[in-house]
C-alpha atoms as a PDB file:
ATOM      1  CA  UNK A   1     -17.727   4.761 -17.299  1.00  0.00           C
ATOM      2  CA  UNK A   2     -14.677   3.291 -15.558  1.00  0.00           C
ATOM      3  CA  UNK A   3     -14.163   2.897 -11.568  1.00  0.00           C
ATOM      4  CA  UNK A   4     -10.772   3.836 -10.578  1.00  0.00           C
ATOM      5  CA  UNK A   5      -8.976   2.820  -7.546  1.00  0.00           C
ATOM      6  CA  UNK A   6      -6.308   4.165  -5.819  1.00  0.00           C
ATOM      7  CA  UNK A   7      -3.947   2.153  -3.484  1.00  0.00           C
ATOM      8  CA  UNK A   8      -0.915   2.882  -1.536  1.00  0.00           C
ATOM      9  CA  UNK A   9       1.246   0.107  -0.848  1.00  0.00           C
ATOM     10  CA  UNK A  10       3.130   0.068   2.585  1.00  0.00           C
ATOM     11  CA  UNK A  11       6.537  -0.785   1.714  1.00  0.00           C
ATOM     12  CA  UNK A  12       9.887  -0.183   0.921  1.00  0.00           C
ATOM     13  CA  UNK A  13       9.868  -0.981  -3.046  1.00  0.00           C
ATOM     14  CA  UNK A  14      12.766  -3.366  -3.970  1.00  0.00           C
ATOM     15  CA  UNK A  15      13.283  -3.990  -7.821  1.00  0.00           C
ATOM     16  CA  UNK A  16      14.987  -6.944  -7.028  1.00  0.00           C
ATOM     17  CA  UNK A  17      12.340  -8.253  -4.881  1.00  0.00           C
ATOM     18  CA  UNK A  18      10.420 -11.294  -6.475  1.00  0.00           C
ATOM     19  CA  UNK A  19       7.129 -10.689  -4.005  1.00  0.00           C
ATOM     20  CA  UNK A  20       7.574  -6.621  -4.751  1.00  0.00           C
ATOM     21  CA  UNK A  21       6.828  -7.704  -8.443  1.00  0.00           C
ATOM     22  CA  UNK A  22       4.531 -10.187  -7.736  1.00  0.00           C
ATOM     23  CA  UNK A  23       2.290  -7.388  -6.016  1.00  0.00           C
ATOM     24  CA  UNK A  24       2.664  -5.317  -8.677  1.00  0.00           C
ATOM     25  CA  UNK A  25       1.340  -7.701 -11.371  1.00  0.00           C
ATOM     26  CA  UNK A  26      -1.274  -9.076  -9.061  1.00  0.00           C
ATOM     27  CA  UNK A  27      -2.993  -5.615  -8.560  1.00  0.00           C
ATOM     28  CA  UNK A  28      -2.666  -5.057 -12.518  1.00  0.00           C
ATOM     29  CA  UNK A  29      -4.540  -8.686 -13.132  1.00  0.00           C
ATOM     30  CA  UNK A  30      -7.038  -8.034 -10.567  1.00  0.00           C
ATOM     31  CA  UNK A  31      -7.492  -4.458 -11.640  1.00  0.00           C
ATOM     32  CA  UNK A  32      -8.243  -6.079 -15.426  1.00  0.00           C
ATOM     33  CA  UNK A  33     -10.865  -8.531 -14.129  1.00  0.00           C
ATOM     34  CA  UNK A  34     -12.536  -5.953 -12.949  1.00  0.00           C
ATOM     35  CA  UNK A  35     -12.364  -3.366 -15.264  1.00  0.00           C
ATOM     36  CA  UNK A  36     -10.818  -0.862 -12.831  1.00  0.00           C
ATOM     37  CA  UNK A  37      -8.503   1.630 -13.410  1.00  0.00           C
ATOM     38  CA  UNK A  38      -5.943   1.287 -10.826  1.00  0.00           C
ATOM     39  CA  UNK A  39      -3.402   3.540  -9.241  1.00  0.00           C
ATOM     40  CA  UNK A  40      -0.661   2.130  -6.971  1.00  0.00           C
ATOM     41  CA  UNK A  41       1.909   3.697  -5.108  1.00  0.00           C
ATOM     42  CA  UNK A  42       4.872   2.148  -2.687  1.00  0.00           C
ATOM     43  CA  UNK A  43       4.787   4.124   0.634  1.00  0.00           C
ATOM     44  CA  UNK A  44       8.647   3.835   2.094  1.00  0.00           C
ATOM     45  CA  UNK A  45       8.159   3.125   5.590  1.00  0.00           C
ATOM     46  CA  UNK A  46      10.310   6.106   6.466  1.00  0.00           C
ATOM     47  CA  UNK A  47       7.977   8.222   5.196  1.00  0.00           C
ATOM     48  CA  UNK A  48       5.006   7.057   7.223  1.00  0.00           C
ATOM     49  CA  UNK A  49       6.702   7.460  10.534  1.00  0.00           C
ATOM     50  CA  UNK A  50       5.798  11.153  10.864  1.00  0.00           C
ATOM     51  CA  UNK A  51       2.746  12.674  11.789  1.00  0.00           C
ATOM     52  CA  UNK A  52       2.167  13.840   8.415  1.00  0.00           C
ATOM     53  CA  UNK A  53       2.302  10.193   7.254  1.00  0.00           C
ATOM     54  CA  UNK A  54      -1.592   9.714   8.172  1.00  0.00           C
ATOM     55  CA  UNK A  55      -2.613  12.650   5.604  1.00  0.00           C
ATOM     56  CA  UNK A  56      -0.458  10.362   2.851  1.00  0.00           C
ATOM     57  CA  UNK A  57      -2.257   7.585   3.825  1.00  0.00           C
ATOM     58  CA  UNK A  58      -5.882   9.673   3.446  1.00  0.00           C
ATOM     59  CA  UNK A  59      -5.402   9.978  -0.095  1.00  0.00           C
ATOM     60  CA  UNK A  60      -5.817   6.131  -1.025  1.00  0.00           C
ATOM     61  CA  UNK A  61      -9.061   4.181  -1.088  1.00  0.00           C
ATOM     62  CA  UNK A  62      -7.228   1.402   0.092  1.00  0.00           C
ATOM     63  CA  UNK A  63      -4.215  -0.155   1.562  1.00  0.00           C
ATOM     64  CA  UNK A  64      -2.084  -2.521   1.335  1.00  0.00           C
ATOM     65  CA  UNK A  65       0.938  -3.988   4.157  1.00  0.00           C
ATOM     66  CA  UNK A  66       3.670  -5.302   1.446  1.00  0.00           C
ATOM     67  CA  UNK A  67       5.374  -8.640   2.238  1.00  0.00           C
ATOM     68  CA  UNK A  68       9.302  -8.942   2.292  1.00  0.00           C
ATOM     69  CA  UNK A  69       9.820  -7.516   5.646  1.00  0.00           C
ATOM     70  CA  UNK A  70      12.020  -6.138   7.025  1.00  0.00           C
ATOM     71  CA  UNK A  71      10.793  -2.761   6.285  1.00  0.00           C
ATOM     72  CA  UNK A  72      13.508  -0.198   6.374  1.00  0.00           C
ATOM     73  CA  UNK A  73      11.353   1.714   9.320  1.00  0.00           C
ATOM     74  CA  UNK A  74       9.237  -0.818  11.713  1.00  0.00           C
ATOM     75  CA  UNK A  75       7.304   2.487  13.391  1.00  0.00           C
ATOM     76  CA  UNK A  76       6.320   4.165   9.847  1.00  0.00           C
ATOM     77  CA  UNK A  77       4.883   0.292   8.915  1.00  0.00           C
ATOM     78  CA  UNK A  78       3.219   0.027  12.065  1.00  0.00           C
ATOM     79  CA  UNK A  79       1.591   3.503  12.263  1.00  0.00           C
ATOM     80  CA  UNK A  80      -0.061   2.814   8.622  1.00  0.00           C
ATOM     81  CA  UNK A  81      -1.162  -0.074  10.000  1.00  0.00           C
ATOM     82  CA  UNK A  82      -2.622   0.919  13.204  1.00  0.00           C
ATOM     83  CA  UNK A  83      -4.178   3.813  10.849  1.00  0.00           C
ATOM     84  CA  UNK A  84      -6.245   1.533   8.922  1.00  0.00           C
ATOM     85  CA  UNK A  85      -6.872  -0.381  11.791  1.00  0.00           C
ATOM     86  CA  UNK A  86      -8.434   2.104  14.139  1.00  0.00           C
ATOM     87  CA  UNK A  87      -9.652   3.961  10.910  1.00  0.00           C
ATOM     88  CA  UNK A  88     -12.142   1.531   9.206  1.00  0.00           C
ATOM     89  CA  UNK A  89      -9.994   2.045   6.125  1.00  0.00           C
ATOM     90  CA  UNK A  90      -9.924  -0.869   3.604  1.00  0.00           C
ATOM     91  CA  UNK A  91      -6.559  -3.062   4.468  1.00  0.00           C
ATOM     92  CA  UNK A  92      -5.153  -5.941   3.081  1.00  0.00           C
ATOM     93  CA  UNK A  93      -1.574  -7.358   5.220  1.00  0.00           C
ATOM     94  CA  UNK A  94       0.470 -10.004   3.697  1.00  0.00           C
END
C-alpha cells in the first residue's frame, strides 16, 4: 500500500523562477525515496490573506514557506505561517 502526502506550498508560483522549480523537483525526488505519493499545490499569497485562507491551509498534511520572496501579499504569507506556527502543523520555511 502506498502513503500519500499532501502539501501546500506558500507561494506565489513563478515559471520563470529557478528556486520555484527547484522545489518542485525536490519534493518529486524526495517523494521517490520514499515511496510516497505526493500532492503539491502553490498557495498565492493573496489567497491566504482572508479568513477563509486557514480552512485552505487545513487540507494539507504539511506545509511549506516557498523561497523567492517577495511574495505578492506579505499578510496572506505571514498568516500561513503564523497558522502552522501556533497550530503544531508540520512546516518547513526556506
Amino acid at each position: 500500500m502506498s502513503r500519500s502526502l499532501c502539501v501546500g506550498i506558500i507561494g506565489d508560483f513563478n515559471p520563470d523562477s529557478l528556486s520555484h522549480a527547484a522545489t518542485n523537483a525536490a519534493l518529486g525526488h524526495a517523494a521517490g525515496a520514499l515511496s510516497v505519493t505526493l500532492t503539491c499545490s502553490w498557495l498565492p499569497t493573496s489567497s491566504l490573506e482572508v479568513a477563509s485562507g486557514e480552512t485552505t491551509l487545513e487540507r494539507f498534511d504539511a506545509l511549506w514557506c516557498a523561497p523567492g520572496s517577495p511574495y505578492a501579499c506579505m499578510d496572506g504569507a505571514l498568516r500561513a505561517i503564523r497558522f502552522a506556527r501556533e497550530g503544531d502543523w508540520p512546516f518547513l520555511g526556506t
